[in-house]
N, C-alpha and C. Protein backbone atom coordinates (compact mmCIF):
# COMPACT_ATOMS: atom_id res chain seq x y z
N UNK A 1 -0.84 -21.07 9.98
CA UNK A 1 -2.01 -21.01 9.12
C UNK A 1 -3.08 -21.95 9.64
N UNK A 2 -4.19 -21.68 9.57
CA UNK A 2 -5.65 -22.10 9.84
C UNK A 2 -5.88 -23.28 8.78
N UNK A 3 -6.43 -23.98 8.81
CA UNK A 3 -7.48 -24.86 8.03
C UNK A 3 -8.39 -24.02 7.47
N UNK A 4 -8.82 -22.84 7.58
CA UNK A 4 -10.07 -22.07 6.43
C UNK A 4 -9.33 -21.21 5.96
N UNK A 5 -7.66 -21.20 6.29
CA UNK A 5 -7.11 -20.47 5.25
C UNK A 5 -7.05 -20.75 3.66
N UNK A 6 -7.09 -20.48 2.89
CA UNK A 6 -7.50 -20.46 1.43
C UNK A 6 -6.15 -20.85 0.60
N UNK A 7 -5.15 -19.94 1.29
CA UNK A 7 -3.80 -20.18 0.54
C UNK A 7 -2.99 -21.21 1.59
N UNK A 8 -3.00 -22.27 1.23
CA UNK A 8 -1.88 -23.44 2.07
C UNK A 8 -0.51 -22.90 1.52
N UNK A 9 -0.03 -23.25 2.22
CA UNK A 9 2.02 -23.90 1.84
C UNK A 9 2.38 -24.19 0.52
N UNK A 10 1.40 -25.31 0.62
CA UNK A 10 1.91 -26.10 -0.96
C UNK A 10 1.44 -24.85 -2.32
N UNK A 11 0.07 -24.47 -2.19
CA UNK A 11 -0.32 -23.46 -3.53
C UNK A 11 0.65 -22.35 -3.25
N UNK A 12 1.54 -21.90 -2.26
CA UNK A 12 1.72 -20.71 -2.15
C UNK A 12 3.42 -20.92 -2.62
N UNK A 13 3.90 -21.94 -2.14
CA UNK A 13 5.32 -22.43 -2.80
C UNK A 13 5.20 -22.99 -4.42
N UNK A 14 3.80 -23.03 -4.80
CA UNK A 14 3.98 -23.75 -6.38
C UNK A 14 3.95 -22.81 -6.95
N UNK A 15 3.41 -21.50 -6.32
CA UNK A 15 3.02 -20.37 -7.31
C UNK A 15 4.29 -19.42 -7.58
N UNK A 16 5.17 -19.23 -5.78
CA UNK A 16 6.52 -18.77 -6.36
C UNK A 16 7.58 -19.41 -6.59
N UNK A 17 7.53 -20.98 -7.77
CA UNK A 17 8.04 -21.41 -8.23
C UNK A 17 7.94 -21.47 -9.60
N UNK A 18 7.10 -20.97 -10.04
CA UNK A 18 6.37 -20.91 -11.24
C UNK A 18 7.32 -20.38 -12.60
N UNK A 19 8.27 -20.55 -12.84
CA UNK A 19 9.36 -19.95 -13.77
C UNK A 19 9.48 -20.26 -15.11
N UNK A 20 8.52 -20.33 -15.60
CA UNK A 20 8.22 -20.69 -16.78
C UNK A 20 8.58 -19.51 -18.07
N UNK A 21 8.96 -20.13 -18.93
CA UNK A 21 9.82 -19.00 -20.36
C UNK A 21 8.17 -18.08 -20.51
N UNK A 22 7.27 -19.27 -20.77
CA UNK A 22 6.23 -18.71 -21.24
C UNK A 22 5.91 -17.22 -20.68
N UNK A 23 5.62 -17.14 -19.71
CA UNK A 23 5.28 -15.55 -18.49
C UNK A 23 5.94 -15.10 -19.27
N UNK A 24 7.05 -14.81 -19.67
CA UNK A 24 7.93 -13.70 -20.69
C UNK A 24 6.67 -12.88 -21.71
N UNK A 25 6.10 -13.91 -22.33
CA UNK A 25 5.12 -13.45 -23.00
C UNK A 25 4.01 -12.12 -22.82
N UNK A 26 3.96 -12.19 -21.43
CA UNK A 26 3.34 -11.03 -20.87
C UNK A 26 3.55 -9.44 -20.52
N UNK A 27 4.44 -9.69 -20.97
CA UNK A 27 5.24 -8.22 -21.52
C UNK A 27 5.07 -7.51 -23.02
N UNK A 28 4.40 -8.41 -23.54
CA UNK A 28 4.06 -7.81 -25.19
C UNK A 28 3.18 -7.25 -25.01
N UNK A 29 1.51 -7.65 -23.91
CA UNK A 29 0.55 -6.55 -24.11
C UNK A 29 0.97 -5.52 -22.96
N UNK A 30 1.74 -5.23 -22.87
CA UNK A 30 2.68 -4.03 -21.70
C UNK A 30 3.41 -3.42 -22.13
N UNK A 31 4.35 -3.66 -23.43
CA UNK A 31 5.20 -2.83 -23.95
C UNK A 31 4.45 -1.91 -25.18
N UNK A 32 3.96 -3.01 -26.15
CA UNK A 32 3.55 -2.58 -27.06
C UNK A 32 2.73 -1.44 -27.09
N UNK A 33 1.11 -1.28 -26.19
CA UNK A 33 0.99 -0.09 -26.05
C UNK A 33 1.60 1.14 -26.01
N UNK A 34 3.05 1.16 -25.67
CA UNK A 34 3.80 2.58 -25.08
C UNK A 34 4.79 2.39 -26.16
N UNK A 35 4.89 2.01 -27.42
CA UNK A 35 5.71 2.58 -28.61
C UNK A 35 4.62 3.64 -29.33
N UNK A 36 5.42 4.72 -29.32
CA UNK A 36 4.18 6.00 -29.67
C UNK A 36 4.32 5.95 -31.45
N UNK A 37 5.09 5.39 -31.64
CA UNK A 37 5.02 5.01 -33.42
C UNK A 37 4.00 4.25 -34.21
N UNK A 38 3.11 3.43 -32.86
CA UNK A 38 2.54 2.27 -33.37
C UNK A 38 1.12 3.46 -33.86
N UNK A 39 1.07 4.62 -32.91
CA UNK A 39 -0.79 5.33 -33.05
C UNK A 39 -0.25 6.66 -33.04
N UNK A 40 0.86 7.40 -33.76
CA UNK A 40 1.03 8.78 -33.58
C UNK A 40 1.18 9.24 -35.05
N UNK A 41 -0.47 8.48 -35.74
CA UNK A 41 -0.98 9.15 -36.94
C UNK A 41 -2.58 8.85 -36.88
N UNK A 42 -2.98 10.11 -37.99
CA UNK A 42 -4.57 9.69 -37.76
C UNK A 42 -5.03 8.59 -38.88
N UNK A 43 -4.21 8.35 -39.97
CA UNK A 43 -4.81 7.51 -40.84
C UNK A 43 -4.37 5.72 -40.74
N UNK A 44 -4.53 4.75 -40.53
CA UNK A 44 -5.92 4.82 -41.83
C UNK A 44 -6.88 5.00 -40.81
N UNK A 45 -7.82 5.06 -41.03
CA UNK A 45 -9.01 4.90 -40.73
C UNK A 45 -9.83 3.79 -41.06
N UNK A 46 -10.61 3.39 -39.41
CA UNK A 46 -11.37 2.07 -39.70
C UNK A 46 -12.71 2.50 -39.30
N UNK A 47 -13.42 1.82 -40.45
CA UNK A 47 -15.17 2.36 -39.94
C UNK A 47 -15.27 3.97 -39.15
N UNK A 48 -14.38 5.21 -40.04
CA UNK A 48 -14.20 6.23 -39.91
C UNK A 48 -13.50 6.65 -38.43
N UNK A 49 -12.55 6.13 -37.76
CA UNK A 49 -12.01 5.89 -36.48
C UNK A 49 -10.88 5.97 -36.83
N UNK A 50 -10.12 7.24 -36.22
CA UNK A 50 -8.78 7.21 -36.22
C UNK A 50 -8.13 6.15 -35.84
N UNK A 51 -6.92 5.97 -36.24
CA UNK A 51 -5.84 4.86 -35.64
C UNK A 51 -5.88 4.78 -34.08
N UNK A 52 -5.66 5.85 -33.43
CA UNK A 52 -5.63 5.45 -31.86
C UNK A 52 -6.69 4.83 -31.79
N UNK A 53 -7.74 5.22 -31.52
CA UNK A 53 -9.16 4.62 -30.89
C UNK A 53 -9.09 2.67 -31.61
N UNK A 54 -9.17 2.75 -32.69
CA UNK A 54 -9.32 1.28 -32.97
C UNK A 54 -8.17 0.42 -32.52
N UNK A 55 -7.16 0.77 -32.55
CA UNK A 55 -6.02 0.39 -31.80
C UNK A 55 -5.83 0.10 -30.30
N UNK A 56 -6.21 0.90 -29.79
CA UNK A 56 -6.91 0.34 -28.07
C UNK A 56 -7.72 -1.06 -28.62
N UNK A 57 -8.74 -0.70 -29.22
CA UNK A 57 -9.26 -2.75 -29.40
C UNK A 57 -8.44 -3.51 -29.22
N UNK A 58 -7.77 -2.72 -30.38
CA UNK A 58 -6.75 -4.41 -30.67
C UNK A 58 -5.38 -4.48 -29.93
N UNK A 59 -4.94 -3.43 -28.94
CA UNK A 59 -4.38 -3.81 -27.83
C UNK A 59 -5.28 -4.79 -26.58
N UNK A 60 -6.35 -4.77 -26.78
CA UNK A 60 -7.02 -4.97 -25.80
C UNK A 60 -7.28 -6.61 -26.30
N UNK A 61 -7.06 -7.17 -27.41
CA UNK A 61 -7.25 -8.17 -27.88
C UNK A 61 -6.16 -8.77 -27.93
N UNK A 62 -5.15 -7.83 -28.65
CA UNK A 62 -3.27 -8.57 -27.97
C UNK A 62 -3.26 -9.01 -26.75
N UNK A 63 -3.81 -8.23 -24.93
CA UNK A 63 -3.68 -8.49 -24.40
C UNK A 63 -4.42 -10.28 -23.55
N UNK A 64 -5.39 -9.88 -24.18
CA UNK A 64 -6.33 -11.31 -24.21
C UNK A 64 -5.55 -12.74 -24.70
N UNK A 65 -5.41 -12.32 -25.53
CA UNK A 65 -5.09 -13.50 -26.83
C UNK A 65 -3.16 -13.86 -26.19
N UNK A 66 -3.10 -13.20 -25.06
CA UNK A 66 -1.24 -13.09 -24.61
C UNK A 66 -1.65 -13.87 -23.62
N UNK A 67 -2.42 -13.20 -23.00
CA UNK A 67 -3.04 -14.06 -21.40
C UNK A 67 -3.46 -15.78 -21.60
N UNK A 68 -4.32 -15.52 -22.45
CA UNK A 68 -4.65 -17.36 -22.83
C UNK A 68 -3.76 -18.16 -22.96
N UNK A 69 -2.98 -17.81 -24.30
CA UNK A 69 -1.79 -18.87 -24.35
C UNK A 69 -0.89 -18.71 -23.28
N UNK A 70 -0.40 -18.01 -23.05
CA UNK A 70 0.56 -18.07 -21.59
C UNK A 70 -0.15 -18.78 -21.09
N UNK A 71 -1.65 -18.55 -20.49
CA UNK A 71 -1.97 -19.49 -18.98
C UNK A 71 -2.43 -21.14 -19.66
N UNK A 72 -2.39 -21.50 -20.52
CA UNK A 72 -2.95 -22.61 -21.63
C UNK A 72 -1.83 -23.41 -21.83
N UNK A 73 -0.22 -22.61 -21.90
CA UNK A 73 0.51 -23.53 -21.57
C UNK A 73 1.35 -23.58 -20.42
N UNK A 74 0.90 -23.02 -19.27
CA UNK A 74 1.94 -22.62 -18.10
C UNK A 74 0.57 -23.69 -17.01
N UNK A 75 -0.52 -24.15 -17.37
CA UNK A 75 -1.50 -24.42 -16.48
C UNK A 75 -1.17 -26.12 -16.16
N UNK A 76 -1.64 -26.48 -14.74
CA UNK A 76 -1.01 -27.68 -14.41
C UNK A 76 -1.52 -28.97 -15.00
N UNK A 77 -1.24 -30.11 -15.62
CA UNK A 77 -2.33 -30.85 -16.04
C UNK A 77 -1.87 -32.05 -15.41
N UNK A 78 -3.10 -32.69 -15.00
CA UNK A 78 -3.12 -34.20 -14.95
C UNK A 78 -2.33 -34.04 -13.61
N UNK A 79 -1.50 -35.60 -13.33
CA UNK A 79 -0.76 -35.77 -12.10
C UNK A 79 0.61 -34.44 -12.03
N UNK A 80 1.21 -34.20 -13.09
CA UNK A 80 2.24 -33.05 -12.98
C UNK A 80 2.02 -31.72 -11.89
C-alpha cells in the first residue's frame, strides 16, 4: 500500500473486527419490510393513504432511527 492510499492496515483491520451485539440491530429495517402481514390490508387509512404507501415512510424511518443508534453506540470515542 501507498501513502495516498485512503484505507491503511490499521482502519481496515478495525473495521473487520468490529463485532459488536449492536450491528444485530440492523436486521430489523431488513426483515420487517418483507412480513406481508404488516401491509396486506387497505385500512386504516392515513391522510386518505392506504396502509402500504404510509408504511414505506415509516419503514423508511425504522430504517433511519436503526442506523443511528447502532452507529451512536458502535462509534469509537475518545482514546478507545
Amino acid at each position: 500500500m501507498t501513502a495516498l492510499d485512503p484505507e491503511t492496515p490499521q482502519t481496515a483491520s478495525s473495521r473487520a473486527k468490529d463485532h459488536s451485539p449492536w450491528n444485530w440491530l440492523l436486521f430489523i429495517p431488513i426483515v420487517v419490510p418483507l412480513i406481508p402481514v404488516l401491509f396486506n390490508a387497505d385500512s386504516p387509512r392515513v391522510l386518505g393513504f392506504p396502509r402500504f404507501y404510509w408504511l414505506q415512510l415509516v419503514y423508511i424511518l425504522l430504517g433511519v432511527a436503526t442506523t443511528t443508534l447502532v452507529y451512536q453506540m458502535t462509534k469509537k470515542r475518545g482514546g478507545r
